[in-house]
Protein backbone atom coordinates (compact mmCIF):
# COMPACT_ATOMS: atom_id res chain seq x y z
CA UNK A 1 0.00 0.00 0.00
CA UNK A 2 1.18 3.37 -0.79
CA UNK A 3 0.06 6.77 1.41
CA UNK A 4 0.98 10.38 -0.04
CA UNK A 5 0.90 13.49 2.45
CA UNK A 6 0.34 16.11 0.38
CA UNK A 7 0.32 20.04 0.92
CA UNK A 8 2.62 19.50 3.83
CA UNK A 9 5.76 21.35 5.61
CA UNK A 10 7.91 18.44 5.39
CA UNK A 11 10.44 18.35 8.37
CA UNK A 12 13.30 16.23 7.16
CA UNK A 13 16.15 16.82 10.11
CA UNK A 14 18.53 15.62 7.51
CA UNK A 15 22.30 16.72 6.90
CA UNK A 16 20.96 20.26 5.67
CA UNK A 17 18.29 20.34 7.89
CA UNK A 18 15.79 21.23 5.34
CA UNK A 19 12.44 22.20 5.89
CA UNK A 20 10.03 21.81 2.66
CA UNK A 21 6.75 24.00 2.77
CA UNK A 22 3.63 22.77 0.97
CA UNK A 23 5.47 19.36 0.08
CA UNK A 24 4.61 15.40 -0.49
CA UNK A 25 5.93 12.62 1.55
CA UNK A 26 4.99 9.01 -0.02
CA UNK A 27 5.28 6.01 1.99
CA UNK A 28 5.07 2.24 0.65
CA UNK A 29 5.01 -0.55 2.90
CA UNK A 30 7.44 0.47 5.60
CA UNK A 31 9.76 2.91 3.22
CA UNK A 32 9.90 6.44 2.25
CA UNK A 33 9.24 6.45 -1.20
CA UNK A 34 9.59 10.27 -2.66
CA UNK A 35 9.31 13.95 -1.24
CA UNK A 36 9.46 16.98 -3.13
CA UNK A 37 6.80 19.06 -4.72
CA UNK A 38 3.24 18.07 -3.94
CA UNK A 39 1.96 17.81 -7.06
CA UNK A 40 4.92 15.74 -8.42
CA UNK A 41 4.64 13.10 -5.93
CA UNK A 42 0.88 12.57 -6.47
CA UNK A 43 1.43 12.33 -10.15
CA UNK A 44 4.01 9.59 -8.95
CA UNK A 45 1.62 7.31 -6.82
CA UNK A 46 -1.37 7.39 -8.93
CA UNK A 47 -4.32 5.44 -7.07
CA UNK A 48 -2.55 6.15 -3.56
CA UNK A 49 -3.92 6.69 -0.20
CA UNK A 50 -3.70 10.55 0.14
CA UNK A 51 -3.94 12.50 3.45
CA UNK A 52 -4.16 16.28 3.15
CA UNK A 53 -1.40 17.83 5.03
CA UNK A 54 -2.74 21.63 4.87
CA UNK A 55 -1.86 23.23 8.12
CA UNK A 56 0.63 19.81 9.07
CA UNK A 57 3.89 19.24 9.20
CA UNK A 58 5.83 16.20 9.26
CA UNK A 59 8.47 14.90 11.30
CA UNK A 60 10.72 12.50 12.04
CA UNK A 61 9.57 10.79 15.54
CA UNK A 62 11.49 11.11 18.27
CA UNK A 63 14.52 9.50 20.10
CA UNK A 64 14.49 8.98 23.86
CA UNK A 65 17.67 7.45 24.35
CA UNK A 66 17.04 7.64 28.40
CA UNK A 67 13.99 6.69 29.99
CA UNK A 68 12.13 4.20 32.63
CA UNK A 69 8.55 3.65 31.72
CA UNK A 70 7.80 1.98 35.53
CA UNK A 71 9.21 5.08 37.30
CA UNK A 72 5.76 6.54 36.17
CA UNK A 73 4.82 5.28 39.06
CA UNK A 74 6.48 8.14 41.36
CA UNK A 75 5.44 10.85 38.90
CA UNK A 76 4.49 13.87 41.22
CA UNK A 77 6.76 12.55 44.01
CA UNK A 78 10.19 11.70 43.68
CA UNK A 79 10.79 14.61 40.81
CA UNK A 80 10.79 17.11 44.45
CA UNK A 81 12.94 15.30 46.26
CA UNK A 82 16.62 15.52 44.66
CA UNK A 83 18.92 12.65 43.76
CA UNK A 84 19.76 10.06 45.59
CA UNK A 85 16.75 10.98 46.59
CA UNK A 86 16.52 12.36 50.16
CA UNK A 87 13.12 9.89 50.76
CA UNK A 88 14.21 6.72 53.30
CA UNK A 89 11.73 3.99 52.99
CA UNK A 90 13.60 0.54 53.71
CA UNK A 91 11.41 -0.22 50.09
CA UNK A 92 10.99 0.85 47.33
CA UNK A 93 7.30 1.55 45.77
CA UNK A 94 7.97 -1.00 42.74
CA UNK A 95 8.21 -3.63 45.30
CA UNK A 96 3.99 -3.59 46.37
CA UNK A 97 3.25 -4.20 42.35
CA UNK A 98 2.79 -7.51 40.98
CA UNK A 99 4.40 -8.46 37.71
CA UNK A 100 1.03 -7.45 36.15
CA UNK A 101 0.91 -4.36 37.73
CA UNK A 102 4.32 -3.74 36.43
CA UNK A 103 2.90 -4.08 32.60
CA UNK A 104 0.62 -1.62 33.26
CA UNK A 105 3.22 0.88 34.72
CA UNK A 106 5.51 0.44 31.31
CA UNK A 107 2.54 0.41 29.14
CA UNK A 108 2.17 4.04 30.49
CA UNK A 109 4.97 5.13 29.90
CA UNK A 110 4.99 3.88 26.42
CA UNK A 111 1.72 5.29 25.68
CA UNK A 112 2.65 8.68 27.32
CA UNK A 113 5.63 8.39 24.68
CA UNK A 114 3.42 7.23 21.36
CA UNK A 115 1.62 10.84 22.40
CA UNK A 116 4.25 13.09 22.73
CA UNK A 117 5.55 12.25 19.03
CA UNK A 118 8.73 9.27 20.27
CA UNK A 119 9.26 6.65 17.84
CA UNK A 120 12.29 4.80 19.43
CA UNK A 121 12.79 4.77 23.42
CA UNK A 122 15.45 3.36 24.97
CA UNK A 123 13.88 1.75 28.14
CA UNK A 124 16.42 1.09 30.89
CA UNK A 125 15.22 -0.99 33.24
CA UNK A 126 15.73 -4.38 35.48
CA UNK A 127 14.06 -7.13 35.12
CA UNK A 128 11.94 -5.78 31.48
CA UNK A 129 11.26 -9.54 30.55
CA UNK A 130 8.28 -8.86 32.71
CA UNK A 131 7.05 -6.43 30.36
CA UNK A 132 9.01 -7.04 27.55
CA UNK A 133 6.21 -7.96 24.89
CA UNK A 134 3.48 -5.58 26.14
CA UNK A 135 6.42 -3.07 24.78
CA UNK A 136 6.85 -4.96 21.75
CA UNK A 137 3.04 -4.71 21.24
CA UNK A 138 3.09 -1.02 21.48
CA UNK A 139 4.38 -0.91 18.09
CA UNK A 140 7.47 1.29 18.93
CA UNK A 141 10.88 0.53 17.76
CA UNK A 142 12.14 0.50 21.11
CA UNK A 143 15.50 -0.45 22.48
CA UNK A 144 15.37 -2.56 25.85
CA UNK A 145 18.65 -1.52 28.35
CA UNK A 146 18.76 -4.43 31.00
CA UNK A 147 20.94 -2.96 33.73
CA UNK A 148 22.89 -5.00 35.69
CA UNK A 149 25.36 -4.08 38.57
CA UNK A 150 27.03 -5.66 41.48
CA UNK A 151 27.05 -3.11 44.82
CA UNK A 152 24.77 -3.37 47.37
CA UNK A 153 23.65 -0.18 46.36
CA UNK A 154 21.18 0.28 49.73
CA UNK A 155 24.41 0.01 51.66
CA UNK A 156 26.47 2.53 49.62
CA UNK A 157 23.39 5.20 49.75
CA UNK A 158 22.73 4.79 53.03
CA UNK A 159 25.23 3.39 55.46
CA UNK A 160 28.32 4.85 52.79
CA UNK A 161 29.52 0.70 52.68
CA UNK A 162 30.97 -0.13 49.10
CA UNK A 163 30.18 -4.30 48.91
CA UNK A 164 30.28 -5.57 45.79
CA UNK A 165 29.11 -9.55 44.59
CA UNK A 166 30.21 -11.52 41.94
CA UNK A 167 27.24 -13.56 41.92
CA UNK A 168 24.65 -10.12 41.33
CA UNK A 169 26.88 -9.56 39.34
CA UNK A 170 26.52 -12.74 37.15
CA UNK A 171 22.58 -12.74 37.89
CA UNK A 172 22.56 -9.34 35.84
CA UNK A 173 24.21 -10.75 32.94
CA UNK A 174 22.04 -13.81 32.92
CA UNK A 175 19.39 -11.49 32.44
CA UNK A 176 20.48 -9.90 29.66
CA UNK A 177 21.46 -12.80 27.99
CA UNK A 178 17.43 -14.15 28.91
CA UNK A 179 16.45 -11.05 27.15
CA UNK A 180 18.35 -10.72 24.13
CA UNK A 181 17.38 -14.48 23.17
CA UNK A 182 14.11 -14.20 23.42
CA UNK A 183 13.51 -10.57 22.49
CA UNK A 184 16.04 -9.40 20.14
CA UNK A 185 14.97 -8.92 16.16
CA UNK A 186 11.39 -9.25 17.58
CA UNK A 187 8.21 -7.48 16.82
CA UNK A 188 9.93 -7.38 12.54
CA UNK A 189 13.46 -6.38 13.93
CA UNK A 190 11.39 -3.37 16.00
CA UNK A 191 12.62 -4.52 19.33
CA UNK A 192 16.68 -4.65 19.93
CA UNK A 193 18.36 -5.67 23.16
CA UNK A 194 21.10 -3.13 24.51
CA UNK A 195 23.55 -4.06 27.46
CA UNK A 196 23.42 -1.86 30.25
CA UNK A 197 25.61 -0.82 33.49
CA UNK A 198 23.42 0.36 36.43
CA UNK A 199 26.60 3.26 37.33
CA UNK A 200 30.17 3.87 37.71
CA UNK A 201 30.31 3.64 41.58
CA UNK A 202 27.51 0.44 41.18
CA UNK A 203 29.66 -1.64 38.27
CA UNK A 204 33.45 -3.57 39.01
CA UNK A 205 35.94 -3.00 36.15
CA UNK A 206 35.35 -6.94 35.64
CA UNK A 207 31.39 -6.18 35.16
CA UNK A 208 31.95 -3.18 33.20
CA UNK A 209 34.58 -5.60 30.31
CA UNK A 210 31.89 -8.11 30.30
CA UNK A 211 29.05 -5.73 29.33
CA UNK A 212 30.63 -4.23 26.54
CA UNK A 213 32.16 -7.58 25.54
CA UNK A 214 28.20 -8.19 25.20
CA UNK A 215 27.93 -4.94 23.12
CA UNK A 216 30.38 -5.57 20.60
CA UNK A 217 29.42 -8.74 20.13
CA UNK A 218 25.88 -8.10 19.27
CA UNK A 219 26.48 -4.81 17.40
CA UNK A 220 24.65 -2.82 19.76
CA UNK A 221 25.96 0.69 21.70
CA UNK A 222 26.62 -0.02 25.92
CA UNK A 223 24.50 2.86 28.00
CA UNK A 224 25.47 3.94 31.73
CA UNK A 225 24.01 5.76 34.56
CA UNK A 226 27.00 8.75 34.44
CA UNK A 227 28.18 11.54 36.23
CA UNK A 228 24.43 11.96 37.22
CA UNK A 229 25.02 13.13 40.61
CA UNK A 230 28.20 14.74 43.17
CA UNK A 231 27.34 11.92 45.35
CA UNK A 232 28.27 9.63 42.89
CA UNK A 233 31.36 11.63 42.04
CA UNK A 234 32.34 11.40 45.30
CA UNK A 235 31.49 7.48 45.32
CA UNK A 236 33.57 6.77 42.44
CA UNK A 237 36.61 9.04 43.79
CA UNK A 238 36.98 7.66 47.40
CA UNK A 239 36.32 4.10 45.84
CA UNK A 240 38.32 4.19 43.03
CA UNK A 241 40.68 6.97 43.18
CA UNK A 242 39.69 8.85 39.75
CA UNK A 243 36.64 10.63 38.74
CA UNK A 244 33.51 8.36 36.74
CA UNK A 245 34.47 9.27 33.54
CA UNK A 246 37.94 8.71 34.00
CA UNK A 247 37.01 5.50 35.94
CA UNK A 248 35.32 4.31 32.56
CA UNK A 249 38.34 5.35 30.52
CA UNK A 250 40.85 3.17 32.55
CA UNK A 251 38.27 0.04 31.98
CA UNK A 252 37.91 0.44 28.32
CA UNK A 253 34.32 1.63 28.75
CA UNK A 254 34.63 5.11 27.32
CA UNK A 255 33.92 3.85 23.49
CA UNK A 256 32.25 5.91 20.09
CA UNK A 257 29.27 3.36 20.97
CA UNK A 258 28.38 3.90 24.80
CA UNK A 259 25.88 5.95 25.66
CA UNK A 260 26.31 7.73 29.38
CA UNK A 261 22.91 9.18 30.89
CA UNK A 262 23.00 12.50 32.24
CA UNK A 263 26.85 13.73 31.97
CA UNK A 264 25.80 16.29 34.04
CA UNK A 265 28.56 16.91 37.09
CA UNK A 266 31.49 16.29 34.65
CA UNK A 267 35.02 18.10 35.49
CA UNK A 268 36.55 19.83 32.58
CA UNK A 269 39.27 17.00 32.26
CA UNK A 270 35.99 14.65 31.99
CA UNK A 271 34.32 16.12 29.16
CA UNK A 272 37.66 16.52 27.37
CA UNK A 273 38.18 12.92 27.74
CA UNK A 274 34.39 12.17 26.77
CA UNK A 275 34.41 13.83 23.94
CA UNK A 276 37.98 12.60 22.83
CA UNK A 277 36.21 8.79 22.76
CA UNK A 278 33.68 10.28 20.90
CA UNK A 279 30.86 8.75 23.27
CA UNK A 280 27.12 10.07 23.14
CA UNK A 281 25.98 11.88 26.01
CA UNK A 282 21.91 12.00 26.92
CA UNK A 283 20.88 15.66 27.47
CA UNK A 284 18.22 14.41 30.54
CA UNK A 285 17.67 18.26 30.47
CA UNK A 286 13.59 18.03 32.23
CA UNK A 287 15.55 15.58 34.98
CA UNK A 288 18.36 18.08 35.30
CA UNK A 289 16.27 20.77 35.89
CA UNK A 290 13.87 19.38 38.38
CA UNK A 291 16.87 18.04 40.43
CA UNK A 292 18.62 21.50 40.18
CA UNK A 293 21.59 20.37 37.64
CA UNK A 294 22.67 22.04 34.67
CA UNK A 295 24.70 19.89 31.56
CA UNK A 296 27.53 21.71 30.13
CA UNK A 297 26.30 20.68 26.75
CA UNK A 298 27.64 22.71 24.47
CA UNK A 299 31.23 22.12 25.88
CA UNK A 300 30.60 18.30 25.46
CA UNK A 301 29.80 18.41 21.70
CA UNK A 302 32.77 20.80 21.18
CA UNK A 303 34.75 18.26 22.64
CA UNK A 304 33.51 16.11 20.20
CA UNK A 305 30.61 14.06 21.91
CA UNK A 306 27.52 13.32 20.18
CA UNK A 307 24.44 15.26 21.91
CA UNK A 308 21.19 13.18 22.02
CA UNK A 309 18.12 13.77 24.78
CA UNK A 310 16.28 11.54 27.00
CA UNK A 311 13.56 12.60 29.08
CA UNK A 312 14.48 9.97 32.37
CA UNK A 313 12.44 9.77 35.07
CA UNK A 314 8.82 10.49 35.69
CA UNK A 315 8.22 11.57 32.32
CA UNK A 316 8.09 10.81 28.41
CA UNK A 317 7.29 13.91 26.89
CA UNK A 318 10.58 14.64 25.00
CA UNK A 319 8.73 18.67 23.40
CA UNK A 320 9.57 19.45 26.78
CA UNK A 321 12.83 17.93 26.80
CA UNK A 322 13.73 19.57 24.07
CA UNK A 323 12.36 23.39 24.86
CA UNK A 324 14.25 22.32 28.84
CA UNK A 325 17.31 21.90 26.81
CA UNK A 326 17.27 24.60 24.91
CA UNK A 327 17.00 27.01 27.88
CA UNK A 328 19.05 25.09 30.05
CA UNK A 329 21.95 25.50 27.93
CA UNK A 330 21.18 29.28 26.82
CA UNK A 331 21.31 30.00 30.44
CA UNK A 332 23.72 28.27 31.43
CA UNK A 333 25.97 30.17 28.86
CA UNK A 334 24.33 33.76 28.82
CA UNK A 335 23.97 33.22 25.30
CA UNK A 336 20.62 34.09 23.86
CA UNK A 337 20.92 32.78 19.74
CA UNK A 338 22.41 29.21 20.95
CA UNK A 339 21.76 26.48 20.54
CA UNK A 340 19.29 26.79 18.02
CA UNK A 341 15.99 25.18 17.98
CA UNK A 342 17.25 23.22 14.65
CA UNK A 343 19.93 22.09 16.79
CA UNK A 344 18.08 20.53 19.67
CA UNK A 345 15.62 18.89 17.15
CA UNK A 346 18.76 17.56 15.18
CA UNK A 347 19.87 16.11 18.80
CA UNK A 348 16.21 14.81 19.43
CA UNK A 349 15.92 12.86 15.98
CA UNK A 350 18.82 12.00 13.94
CA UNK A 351 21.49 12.13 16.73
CA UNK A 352 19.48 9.90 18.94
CA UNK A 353 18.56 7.70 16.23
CA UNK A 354 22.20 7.04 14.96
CA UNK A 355 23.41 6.56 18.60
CA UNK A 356 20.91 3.72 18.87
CA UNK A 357 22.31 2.14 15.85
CA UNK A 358 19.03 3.21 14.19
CA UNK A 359 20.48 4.51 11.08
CA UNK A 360 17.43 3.75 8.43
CA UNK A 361 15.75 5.98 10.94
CA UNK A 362 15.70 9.29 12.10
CA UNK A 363 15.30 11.66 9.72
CA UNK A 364 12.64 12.13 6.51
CA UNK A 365 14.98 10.40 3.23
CA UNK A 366 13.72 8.48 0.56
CA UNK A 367 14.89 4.87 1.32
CA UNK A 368 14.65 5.20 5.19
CA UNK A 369 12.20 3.74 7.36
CA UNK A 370 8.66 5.59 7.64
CA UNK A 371 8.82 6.15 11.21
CA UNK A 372 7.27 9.91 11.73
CA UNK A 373 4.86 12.24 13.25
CA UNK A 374 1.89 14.95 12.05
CA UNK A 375 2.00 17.78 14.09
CA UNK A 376 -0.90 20.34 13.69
CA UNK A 377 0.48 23.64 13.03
CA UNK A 378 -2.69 25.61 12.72
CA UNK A 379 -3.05 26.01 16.93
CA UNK A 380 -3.02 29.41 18.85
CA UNK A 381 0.55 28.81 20.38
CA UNK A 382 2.15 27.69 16.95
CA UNK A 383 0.53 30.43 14.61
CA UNK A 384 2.01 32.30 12.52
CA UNK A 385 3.98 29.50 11.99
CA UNK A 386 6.66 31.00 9.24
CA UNK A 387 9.54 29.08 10.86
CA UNK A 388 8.08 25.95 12.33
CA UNK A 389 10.56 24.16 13.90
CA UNK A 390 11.41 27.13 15.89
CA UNK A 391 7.95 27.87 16.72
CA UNK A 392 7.59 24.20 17.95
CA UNK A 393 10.66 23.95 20.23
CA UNK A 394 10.15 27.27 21.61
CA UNK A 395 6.03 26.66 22.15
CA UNK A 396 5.04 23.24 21.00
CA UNK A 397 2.78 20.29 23.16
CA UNK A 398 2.49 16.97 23.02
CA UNK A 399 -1.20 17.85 22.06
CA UNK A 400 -0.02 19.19 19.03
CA UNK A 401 1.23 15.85 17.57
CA UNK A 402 -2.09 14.33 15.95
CA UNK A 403 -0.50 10.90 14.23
CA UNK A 404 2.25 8.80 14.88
CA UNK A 405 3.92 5.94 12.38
CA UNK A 406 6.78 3.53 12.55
CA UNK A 407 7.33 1.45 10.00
CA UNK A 408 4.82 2.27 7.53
CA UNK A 409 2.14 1.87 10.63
CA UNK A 410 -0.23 4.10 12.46
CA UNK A 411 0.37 3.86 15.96
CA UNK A 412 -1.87 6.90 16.40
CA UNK A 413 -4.14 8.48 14.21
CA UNK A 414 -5.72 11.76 14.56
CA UNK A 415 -5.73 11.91 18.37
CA UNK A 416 -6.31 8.31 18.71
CA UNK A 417 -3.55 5.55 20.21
CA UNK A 418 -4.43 2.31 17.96
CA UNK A 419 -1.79 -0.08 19.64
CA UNK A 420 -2.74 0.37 23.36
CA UNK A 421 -6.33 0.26 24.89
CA UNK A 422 -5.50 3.84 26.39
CA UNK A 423 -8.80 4.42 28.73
CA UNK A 424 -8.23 1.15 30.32
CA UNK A 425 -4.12 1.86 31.21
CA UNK A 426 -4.69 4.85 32.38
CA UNK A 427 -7.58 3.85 34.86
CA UNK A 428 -5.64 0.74 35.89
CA UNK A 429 -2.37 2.86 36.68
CA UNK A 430 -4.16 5.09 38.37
CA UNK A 431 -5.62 2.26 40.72
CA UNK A 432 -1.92 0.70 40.72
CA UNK A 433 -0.30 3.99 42.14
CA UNK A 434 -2.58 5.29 44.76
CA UNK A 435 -2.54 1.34 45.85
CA UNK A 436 1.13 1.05 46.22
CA UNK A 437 2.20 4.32 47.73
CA UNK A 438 -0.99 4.04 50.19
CA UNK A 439 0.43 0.37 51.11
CA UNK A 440 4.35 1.73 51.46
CA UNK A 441 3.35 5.12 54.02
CA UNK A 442 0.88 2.52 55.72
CA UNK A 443 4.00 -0.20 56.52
CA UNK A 444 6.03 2.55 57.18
CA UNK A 445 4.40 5.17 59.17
CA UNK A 446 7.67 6.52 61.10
CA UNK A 447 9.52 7.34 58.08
CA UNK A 448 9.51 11.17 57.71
CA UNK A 449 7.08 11.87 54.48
CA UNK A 450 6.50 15.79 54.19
CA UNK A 451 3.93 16.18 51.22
CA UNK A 452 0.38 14.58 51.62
CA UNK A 453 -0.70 12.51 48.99
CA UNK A 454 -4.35 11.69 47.88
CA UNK A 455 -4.44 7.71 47.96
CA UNK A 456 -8.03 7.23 47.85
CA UNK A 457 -8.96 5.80 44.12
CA UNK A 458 -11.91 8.24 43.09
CA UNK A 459 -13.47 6.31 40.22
CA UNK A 460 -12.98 7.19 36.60
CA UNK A 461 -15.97 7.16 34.65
């Protein structure tokens, strides 16, 4: 079947970043088939599917190449209380939800995602065979980060004891291993298995060679928790004498393929040496902000790192990720012009794509993989829209994204999520949350909580 866009601003976030007013995208099967002039491409595709694009525009989807679907569960809480988070319970939430429960959770995350316009998350996670085929049902090309480790990490956090265990060690890997044989290539090649370190302070240099050794080997890029905290650098200094990204560097972890979350308390001599490996560093800019940090950004990708963004905890809606990024880093600097709005959406799409080893991805090119987005331009916040990607970072929603695709598919059309039975996740998390937090302040009652929280489960008609 063929599908022709017509009368669109066509959003490539290609090598010249060009934008193509009033233009036709056609899409066969899976593939990009033509863009260029509207009526050219129709004359093309005779006896196509045709969508008028008047007042659309057509992007590439996003890439969050940092995120946790589950941690949806402590959205509201834990983004107000810092990181490690200053909150004491002797459990965690995620431990009152059944493996069911934990579907649910990730399916919300994924179908906060398939709204905000993200084609390709990278879901970092433990234990994701639990919910590893509701993701591949979503539809999404999603990449699925097992992270493994081998501290007690309670004991580090809280009692400052650095113990570390072969045998959690090995458990981790197992895991991945589970996961990648039964989940990699699946869903038509949508769904890809990526090995993941928990942290620098969390991961042994032996732990650290055997995750990458899992990397290369599969032809996937390594991701790590990194630099995402001063308690961490502190960790990683008094435990192993250097700073984390040095401590990668000396354990042959620092590679053009790894992906380190957050980068965001790096010393200068750490972002030189990042971006001298050419490693990709996740802008978590909404994260950042919340917790108080600020990325030196720009100095990374002068270094030489590859920029992409990731929208981390609590969260999935990467238009805010991008406009948080845009400001972080303009303030940060005092500089008013940069970066520019094309650059964030260049780090949003086709960075994050690439660093995924998503190549047929990412941007709009005849020959790559239909995976994009309709945005409405004709709304009150986006009008006149004369220069629409600048208009969209600077004052875009996730409302404004009407359709999403990947691979020649609708995962939402006109408003509507197709892949996911949306009313009946969102009531059921609901339930799930109030539940779980009501059961954790009940078992716990001495542990000091200073925000109420409404546990009671009101109904939704």
């Amino acid at each position: 079947m063929t599908l022709v866009i017509h009368g669109a601003t066509i959003v490539t976030a290609d090598a010249g970043r060009r934008v193509l007013p009033g233009d036709a995208i056609a899409i066969e099967d899976d593939r990009i088939a033509s863009i260029g002039p509207s009526d050219q491409v129709l004359a093309a595709h005779p006896g196509a599917e045709t969508l008028d694009g008047r007042g659309k525009a057509v992007m590439p989807g996003f890439a969050n190449c940092h995120t946790h679907f589950g941690l949806t569960l402590s959205r509201g809480i834990q983004e107000d209380f810092s990181f490690p988070s200053t909150l004491r319970f002797p459990k965690g939430v995620g431990e009152y939800l059944s493996d069911d429960e934990h579907v649910v959770m990730a399916q919300l995350g994924a179908l906060e995602s398939i709204r905000s316009g993200t084609t390709a998350p990278f879901e970092i996670s433990r234990n994701i065979e639990v919910y590893a085929q509701a993701m591949a049902d979503t539809g999404l090309r999603i990449s699925l980060g097992e992270a493994v480790h081998d501290l007690d990490q309670r004991k580090a956090v809280w009692g400052d004891t650095f113990e570390f265990d072969d045998a959690r060690g090995e458990a981790g890997l197992e895991k991945i291993e589970s996961l990648h044989s039964k989940f990699d290539g699946a869903a038509d090649g949508r769904v890809r298995v990526v090995p993941a370190a928990h942290a620098p302070e969390a991961v042994s240099p032996r732990l650290l060679r055997r995750i990458r050794d899992l990397a290369e080997r599969w032809d996937r890029p390594s991701t790590i928790h990194l630099n995402q905290s001063w308690w961490e650098v502190e960790a990683v200094r008094n435990t192993r004498g250097v700073l984390p990204t040095e401590y990668l560097f000396q354990h042959d972890f620092l590679w053009d393929r790894m992906i380190g979350g957050h980068c965001r308390c790096m010393a200068t001599q750490e972002i030189a040496l990042f971006g001298r490996a050419h490693a990709v560093a996740s802008f978590n800019s909404a994260i950042a902000a919340r917790r108080g940090y600020s990325v030196r950004a720009g100095d990374l990708e002068a270094a030489g790192a590859t920029l992409v963004m990731g929208s981390d905890n609590m969260a999935e809606d990467m238009v805010e990720v991008m406009r948080t990024g845009l400001f972080m880093e303009r303030v940060r600097t005092g500089d008013g012009e940069r970066p520019t709005p094309e650059d964030v959406l260049q780090w949003a799409t086709a960075n994050g794509h690439r660093a995924l080893g998503l190549e047929e991805s990412g941007t709009l090119e005849v020959g790559k993989k239909a995976d994009l987005i309709v945005v409405n331009t004709q709304r009150a916040h986006l009008v006149p829209s004369m220069r629409f990607v600048s208009a969209f970072v600077h004052q875009g929603t996730p409302a404004d994204v009407e359709s999403v695709m990947v691979d020649g598919r609708w995962l939402m059309r006109d408003g509507k999520v197709l892949t996911m039975d949306e009313p009946a996740i969102v009531a059921e998390a609901d339930r799930i949350g109030r539940r779980a937090w009501a059961r954790l302040l009940e078992e716990y009652p001495d542990v000091p909580f200073p925000i109420t929280l409404d546990t009671r489960n009101p109904g939704v008609d």
